[in-house]
C-alpha atoms as a PDB file:
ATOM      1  CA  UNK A   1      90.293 117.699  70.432  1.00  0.00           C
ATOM      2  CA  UNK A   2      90.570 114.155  70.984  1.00  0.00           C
ATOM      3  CA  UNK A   3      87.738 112.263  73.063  1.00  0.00           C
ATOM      4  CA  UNK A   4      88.475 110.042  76.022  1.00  0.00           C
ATOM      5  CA  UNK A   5      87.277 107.076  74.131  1.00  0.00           C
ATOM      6  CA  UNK A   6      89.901 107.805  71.672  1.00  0.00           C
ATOM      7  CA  UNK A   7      92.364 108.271  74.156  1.00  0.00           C
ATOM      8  CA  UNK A   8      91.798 105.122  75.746  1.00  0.00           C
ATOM      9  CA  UNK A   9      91.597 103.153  72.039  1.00  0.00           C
ATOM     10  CA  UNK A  10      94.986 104.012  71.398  1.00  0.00           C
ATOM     11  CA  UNK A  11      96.333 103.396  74.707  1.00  0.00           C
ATOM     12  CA  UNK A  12      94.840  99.666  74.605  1.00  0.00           C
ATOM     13  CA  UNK A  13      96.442  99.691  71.093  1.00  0.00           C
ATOM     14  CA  UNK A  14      99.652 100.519  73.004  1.00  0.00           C
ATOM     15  CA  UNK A  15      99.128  97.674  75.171  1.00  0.00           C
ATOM     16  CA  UNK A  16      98.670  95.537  72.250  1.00  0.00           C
ATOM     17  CA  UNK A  17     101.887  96.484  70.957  1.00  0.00           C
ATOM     18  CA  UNK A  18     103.797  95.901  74.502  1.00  0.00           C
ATOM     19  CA  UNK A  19     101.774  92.170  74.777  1.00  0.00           C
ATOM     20  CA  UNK A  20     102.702  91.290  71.132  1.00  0.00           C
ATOM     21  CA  UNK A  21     106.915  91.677  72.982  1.00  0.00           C
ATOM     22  CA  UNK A  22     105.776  89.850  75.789  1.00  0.00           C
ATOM     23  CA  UNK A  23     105.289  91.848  79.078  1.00  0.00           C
ATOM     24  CA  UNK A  24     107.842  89.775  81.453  1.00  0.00           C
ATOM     25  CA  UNK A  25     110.340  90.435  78.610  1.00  0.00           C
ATOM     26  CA  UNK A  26     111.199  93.723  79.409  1.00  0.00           C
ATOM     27  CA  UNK A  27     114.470  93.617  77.666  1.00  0.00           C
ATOM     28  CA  UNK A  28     112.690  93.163  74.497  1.00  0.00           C
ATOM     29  CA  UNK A  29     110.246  96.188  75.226  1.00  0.00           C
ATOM     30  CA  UNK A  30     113.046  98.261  75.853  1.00  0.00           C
ATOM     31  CA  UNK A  31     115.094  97.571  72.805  1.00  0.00           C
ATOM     32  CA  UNK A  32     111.663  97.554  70.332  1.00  0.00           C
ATOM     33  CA  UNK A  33     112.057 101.270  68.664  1.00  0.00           C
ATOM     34  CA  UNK A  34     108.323 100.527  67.336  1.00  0.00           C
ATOM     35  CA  UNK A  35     107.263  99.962  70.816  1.00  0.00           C
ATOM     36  CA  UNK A  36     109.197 102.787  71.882  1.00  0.00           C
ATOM     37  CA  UNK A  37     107.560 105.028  69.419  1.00  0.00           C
ATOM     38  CA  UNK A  38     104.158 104.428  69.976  1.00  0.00           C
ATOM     39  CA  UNK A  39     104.613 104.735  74.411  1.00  0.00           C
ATOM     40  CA  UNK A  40     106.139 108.201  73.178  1.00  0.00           C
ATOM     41  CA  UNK A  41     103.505 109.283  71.202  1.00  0.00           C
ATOM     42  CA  UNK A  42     100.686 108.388  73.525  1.00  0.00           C
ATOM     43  CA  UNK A  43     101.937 109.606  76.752  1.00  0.00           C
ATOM     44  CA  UNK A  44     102.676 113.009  74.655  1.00  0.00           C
ATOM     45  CA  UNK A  45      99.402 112.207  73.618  1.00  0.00           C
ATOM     46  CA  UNK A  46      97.555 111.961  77.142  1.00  0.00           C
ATOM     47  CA  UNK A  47      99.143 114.254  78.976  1.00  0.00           C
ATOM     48  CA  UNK A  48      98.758 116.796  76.596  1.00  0.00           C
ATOM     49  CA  UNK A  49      94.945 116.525  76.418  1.00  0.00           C
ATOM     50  CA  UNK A  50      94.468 116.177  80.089  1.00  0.00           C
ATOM     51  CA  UNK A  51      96.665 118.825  81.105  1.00  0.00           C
ATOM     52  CA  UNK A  52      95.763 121.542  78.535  1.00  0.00           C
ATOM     53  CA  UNK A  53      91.941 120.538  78.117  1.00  0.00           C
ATOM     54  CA  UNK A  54      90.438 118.288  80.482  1.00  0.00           C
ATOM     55  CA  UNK A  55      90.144 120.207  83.839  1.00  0.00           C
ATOM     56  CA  UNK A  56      92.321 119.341  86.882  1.00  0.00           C
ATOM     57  CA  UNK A  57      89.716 118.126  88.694  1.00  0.00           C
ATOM     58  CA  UNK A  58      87.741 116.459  85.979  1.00  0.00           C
ATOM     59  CA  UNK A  59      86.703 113.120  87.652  1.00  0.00           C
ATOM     60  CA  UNK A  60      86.939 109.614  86.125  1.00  0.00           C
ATOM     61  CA  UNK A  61      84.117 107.642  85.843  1.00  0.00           C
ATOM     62  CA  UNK A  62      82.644 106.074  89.189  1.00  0.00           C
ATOM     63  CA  UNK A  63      79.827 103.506  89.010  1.00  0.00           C
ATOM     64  CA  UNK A  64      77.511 101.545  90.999  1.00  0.00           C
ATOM     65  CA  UNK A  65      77.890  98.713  93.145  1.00  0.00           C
ATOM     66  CA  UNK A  66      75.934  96.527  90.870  1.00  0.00           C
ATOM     67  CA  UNK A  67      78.885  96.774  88.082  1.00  0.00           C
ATOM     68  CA  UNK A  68      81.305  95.525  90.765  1.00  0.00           C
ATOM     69  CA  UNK A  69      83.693  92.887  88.858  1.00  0.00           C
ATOM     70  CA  UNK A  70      83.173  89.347  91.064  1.00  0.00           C
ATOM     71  CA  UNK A  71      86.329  88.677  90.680  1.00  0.00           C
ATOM     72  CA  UNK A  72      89.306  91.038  90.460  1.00  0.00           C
ATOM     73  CA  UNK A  73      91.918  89.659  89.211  1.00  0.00           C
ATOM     74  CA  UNK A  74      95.108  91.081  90.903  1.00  0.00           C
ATOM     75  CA  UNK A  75      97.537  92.616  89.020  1.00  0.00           C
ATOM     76  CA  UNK A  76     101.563  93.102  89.723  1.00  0.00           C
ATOM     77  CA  UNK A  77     102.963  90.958  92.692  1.00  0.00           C
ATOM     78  CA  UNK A  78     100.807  89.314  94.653  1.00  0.00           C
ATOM     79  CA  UNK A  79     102.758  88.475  97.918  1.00  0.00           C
ATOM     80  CA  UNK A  80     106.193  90.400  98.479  1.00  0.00           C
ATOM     81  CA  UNK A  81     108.274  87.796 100.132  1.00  0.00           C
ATOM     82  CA  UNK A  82     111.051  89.467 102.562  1.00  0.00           C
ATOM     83  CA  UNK A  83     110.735  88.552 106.232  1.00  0.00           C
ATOM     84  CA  UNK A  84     109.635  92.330 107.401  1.00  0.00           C
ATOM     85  CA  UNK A  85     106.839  91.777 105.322  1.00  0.00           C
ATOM     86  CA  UNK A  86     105.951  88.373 106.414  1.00  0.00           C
ATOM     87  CA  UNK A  87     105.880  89.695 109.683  1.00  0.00           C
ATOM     88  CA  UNK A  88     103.596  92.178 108.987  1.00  0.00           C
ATOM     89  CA  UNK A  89     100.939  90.431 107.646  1.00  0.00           C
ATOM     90  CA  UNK A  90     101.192  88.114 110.629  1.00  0.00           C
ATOM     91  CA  UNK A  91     100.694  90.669 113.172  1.00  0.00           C
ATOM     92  CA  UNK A  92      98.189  91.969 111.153  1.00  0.00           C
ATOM     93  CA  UNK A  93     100.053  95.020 109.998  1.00  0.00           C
ATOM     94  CA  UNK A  94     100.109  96.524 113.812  1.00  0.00           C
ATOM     95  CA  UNK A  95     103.500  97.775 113.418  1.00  0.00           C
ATOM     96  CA  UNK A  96     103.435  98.666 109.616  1.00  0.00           C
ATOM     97  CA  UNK A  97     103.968 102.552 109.650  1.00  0.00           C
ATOM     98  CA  UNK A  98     103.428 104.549 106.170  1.00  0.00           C
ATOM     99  CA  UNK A  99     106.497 107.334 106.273  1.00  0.00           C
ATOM    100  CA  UNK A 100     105.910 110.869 104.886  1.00  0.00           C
ATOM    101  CA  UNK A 101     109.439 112.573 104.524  1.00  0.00           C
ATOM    102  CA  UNK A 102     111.398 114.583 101.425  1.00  0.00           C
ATOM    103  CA  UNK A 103     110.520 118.269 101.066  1.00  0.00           C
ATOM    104  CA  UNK A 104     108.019 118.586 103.595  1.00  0.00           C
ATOM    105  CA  UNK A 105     107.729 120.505 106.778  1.00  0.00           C
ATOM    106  CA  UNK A 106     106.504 117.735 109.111  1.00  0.00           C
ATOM    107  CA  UNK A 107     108.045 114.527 108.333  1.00  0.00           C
ATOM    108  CA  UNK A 108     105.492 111.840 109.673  1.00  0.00           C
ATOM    109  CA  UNK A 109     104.426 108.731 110.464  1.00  0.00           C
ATOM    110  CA  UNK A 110     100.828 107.089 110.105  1.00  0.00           C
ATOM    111  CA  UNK A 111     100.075 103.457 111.447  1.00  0.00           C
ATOM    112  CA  UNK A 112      97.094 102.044 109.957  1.00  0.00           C
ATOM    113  CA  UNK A 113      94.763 102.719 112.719  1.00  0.00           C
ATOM    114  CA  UNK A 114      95.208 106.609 112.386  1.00  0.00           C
ATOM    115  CA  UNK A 115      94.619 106.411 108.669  1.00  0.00           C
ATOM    116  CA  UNK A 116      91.252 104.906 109.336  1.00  0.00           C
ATOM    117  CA  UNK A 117      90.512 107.773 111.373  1.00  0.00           C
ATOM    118  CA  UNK A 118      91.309 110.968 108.743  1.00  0.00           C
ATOM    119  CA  UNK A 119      88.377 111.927 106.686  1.00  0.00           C
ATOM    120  CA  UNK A 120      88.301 109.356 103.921  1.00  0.00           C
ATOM    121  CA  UNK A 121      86.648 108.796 100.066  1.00  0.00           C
ATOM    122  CA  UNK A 122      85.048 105.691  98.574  1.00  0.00           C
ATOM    123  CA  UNK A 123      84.775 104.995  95.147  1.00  0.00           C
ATOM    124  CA  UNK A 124      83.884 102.888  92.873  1.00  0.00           C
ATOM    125  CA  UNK A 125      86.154 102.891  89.291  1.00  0.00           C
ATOM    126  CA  UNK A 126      87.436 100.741  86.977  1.00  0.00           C
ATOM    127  CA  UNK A 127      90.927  99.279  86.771  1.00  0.00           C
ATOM    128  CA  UNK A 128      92.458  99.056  83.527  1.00  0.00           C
ATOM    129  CA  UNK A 129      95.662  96.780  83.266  1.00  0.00           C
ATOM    130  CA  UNK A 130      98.449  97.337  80.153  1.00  0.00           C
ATOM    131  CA  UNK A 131      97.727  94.014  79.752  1.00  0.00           C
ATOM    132  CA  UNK A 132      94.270  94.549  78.666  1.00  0.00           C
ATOM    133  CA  UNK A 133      91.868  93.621  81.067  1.00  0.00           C
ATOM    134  CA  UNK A 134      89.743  95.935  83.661  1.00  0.00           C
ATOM    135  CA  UNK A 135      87.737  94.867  86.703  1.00  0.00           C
ATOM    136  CA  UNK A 136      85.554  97.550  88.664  1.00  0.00           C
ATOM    137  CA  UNK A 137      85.795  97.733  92.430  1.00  0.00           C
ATOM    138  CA  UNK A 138      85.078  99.676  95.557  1.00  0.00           C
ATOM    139  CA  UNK A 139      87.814 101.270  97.083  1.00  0.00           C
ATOM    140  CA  UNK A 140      87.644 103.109 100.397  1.00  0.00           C
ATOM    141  CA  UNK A 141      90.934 105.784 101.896  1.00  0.00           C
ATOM    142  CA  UNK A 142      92.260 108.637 102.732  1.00  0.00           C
ATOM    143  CA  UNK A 143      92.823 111.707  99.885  1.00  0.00           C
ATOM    144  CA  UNK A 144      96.433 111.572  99.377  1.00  0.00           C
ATOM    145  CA  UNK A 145      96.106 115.510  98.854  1.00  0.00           C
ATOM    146  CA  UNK A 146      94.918 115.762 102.729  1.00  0.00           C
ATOM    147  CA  UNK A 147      98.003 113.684 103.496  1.00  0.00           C
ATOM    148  CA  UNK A 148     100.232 116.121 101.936  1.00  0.00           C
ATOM    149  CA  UNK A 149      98.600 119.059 103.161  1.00  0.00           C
ATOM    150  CA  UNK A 150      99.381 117.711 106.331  1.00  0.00           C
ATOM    151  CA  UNK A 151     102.967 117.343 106.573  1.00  0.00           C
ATOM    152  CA  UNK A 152     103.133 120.699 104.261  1.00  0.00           C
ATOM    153  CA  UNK A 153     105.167 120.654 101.344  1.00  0.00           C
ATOM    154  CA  UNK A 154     108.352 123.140 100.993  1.00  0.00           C
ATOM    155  CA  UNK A 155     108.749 124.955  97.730  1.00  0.00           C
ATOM    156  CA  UNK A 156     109.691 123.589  94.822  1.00  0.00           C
ATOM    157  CA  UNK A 157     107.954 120.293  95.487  1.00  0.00           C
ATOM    158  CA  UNK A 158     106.762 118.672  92.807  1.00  0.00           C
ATOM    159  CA  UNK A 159     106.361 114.870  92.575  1.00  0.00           C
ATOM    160  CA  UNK A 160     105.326 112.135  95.200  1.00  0.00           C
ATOM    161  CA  UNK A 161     107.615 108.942  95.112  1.00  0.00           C
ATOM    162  CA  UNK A 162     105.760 105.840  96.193  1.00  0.00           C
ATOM    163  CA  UNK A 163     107.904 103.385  97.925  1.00  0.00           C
ATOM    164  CA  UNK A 164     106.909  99.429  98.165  1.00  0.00           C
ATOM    165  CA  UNK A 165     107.453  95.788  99.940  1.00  0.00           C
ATOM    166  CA  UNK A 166     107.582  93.917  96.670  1.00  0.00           C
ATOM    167  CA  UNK A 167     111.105  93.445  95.321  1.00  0.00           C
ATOM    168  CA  UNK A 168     109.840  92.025  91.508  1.00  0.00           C
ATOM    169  CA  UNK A 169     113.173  91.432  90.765  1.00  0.00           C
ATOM    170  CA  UNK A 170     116.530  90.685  93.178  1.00  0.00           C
ATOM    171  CA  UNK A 171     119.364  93.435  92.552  1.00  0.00           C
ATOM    172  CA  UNK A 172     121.506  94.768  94.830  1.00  0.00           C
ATOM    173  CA  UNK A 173     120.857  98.382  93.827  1.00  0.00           C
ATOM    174  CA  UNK A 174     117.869  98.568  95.268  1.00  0.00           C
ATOM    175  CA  UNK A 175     116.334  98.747  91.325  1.00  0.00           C
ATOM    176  CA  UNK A 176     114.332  95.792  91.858  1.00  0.00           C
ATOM    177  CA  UNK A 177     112.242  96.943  94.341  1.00  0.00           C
ATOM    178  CA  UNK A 178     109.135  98.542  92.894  1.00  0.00           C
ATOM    179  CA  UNK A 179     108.478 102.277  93.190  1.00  0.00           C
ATOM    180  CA  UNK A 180     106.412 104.253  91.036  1.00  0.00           C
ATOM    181  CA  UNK A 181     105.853 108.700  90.805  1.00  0.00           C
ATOM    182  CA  UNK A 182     103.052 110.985  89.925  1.00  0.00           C
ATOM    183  CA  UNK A 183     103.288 114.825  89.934  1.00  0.00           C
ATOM    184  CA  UNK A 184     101.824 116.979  92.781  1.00  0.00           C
ATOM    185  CA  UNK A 185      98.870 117.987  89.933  1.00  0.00           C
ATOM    186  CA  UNK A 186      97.639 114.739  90.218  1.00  0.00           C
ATOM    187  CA  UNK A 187      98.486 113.618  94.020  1.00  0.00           C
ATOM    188  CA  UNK A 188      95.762 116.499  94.595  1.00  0.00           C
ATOM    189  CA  UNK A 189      93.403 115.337  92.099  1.00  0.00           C
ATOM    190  CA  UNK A 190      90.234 114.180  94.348  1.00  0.00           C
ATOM    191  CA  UNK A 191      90.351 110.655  93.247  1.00  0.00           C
ATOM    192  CA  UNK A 192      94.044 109.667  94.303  1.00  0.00           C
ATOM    193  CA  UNK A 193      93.753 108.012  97.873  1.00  0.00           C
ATOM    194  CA  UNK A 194      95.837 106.211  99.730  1.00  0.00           C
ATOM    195  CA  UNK A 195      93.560 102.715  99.979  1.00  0.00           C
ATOM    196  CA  UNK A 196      93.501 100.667 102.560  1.00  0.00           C
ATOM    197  CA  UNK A 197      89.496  98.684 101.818  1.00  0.00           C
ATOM    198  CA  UNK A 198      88.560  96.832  98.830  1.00  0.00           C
ATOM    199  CA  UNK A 199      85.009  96.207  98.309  1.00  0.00           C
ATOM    200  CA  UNK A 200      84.057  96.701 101.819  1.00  0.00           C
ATOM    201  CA  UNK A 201      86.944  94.984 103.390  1.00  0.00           C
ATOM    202  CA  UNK A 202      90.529  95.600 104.672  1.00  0.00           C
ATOM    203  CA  UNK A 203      92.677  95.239 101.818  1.00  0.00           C
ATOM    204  CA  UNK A 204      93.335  91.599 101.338  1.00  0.00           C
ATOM    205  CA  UNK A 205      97.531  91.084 100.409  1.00  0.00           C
ATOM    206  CA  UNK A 206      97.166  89.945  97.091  1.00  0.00           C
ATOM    207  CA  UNK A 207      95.811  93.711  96.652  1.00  0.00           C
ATOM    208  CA  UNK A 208      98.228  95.742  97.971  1.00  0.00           C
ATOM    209  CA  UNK A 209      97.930  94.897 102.114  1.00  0.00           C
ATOM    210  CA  UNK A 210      97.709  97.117 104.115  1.00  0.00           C
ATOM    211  CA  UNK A 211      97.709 100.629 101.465  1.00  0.00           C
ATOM    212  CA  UNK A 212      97.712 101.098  98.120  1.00  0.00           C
ATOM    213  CA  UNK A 213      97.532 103.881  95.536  1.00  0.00           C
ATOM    214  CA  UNK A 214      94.615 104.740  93.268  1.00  0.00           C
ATOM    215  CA  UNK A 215      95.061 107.304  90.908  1.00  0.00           C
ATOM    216  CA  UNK A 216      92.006 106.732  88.793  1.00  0.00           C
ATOM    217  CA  UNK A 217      92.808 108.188  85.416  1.00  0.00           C
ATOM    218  CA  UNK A 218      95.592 106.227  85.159  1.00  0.00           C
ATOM    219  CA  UNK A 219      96.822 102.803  83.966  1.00  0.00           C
ATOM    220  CA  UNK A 220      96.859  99.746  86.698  1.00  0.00           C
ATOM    221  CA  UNK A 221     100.611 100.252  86.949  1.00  0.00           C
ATOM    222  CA  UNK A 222     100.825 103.706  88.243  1.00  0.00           C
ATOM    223  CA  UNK A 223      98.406 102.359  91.470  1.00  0.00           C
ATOM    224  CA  UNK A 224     101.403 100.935  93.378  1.00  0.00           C
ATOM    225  CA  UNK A 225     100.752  98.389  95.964  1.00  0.00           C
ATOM    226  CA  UNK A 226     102.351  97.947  99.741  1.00  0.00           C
ATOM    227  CA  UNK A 227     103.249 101.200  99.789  1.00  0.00           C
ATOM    228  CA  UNK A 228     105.723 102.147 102.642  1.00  0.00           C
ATOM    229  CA  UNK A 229     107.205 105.309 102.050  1.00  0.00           C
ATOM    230  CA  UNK A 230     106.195 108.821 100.208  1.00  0.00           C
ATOM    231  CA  UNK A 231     108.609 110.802  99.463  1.00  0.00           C
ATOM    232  CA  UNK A 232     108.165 114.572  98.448  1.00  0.00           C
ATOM    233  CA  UNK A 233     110.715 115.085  95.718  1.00  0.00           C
ATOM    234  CA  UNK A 234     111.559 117.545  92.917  1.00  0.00           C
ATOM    235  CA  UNK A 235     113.036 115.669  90.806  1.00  0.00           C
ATOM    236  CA  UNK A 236     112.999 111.355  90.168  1.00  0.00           C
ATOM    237  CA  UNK A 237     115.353 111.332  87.209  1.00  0.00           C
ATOM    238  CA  UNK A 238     118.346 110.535  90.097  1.00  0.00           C
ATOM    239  CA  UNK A 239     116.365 107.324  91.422  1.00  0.00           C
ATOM    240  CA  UNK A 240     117.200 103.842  89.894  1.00  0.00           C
ATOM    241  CA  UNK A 241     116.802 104.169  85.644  1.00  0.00           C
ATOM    242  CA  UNK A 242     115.978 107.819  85.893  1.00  0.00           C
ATOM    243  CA  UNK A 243     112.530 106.996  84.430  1.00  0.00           C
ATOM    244  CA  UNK A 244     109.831 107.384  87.689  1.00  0.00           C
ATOM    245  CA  UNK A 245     109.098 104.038  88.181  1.00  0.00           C
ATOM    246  CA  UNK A 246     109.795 100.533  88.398  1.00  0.00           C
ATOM    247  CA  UNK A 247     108.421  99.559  85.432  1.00  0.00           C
ATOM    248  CA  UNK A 248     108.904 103.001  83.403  1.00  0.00           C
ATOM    249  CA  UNK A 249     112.727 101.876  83.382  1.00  0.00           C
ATOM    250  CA  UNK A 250     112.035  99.112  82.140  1.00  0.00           C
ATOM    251  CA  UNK A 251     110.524 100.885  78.989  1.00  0.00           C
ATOM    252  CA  UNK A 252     107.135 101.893  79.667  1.00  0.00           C
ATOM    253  CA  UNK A 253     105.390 105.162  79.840  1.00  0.00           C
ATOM    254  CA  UNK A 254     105.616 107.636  82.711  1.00  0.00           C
ATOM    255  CA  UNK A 255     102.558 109.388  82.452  1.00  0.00           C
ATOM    256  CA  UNK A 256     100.004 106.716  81.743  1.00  0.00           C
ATOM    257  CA  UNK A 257      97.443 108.487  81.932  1.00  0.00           C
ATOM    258  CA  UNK A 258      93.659 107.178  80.410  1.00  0.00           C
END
């Protein structure tokens, strides 16, 4: 059995290896068969332990308000820059609308106002970043699982597909545009929520204004930011680089997990 503190050794060690390539190069990630090697052999590594011994709902660590980082640093984009966007933030995200569609039974649409009302969950976890850092903060939304139960998901479901304003890269495929995927095993674990407060504030845009994604026992880049869209799919390989995620097709790991 391998411990959680081993787990997360080696994936810091993995982060090493991708910082040592230089993490805007993502050419150079991509064509490093070392670096390759070792994302292989830890995701096979994670998921394997989580999945077959660590229980579903096995939560990741929460702490206290006293060990909230000062100053978290925010990771990813910090301002997507297209004029919809723009706009949003300065209405004050009044006509931002989060879309629920794919393989559910009731496609919807949530403004920000009728998230705030759902039951929500606050937590307080720590963020740890490929890059190597972690910050602990308080983050306050509703479960993405009681999201999904409420549009209803049609058989055969079996990934969520986060959708986002930040374009980190301009391509006219659409590949640029960051999107990320988790499986519907973890969309229901009890600490992914849909977060729309940081430390006892509306999320600030630097942060992911007005939702983002925290799936706790995963790395920072799996908690997409300015999400717009879920879509219920059952299959991603057919989206972009075939890999999940924005940055997964650029070379990094799907699973991520911590």
């Amino acid at each position: 059995m391998t411990s959680p503190f081993t787990r997360r050794r080696f994936l810091i060690g993995s982060a090493a290896a991708l910082g040592a390539v230089g993490l805007t190069g993502c050419d150079d990630v991509t064509q490093n068969q070392h670096v390759q090697q070792v994302l292989a052999m830890a995701e096979r590594l994670t998921m394997g332990t989580q999945r077959l011994i660590v229980s579903p709902q096995a939560l990741a660590r929460e702490y206290t308000e006293a060990d909230i980082t000062p100053s978290f640093h925010p990771n990813g984009s910090i301002q997507p820059n297209s004029a919809d966007y723009v706009e949003m933030v300065e209405t004050k995200f009044a006509n931002w609308r989060l879309k629920i569609d794919g393989m559910v039974n009731r496609p919807m649409e949530f403004s920000l106002a009728d998230l705030k009302k759902l039951p929500s969950r606050t937590q307080i976890t720590r963020h740890d970043c490929v890059e190597g850092w972690s910050a602990i903060g308080k983050w306050q939304g509703v479960p993405l699982g009681l999201i999904l139960q409420t549009v209803g998901l049609k058989p055969g479901a079996r990934y969520a597909v986060f959708y986002c304003a930040d374009e980190l890269e301009q391509t006219l495929d659409g590949s640029g545009r960051y999107y990320e995927s988790i499986d519907l095993i973890d969309a229901f674990h009890p600490q992914s929520i849909l977060a729309y407060s940081m430390n006892g504030k509306d999320l600030e845009v630097e942060h992911g204004a007005p939702l983002r994604l925290r799936v706790e026992r995963h790395l920072g880049y799996k908690h997409a930011k300015y999400v717009m869209r879920i879509e219920i799919r059952d299959r991603f390989d057919d989206l972009w680089g075939g890999n999940g995620g924005f940055w997964e097709d650029r070379g990094y790991e799907w699973y991520a997990g911590i």
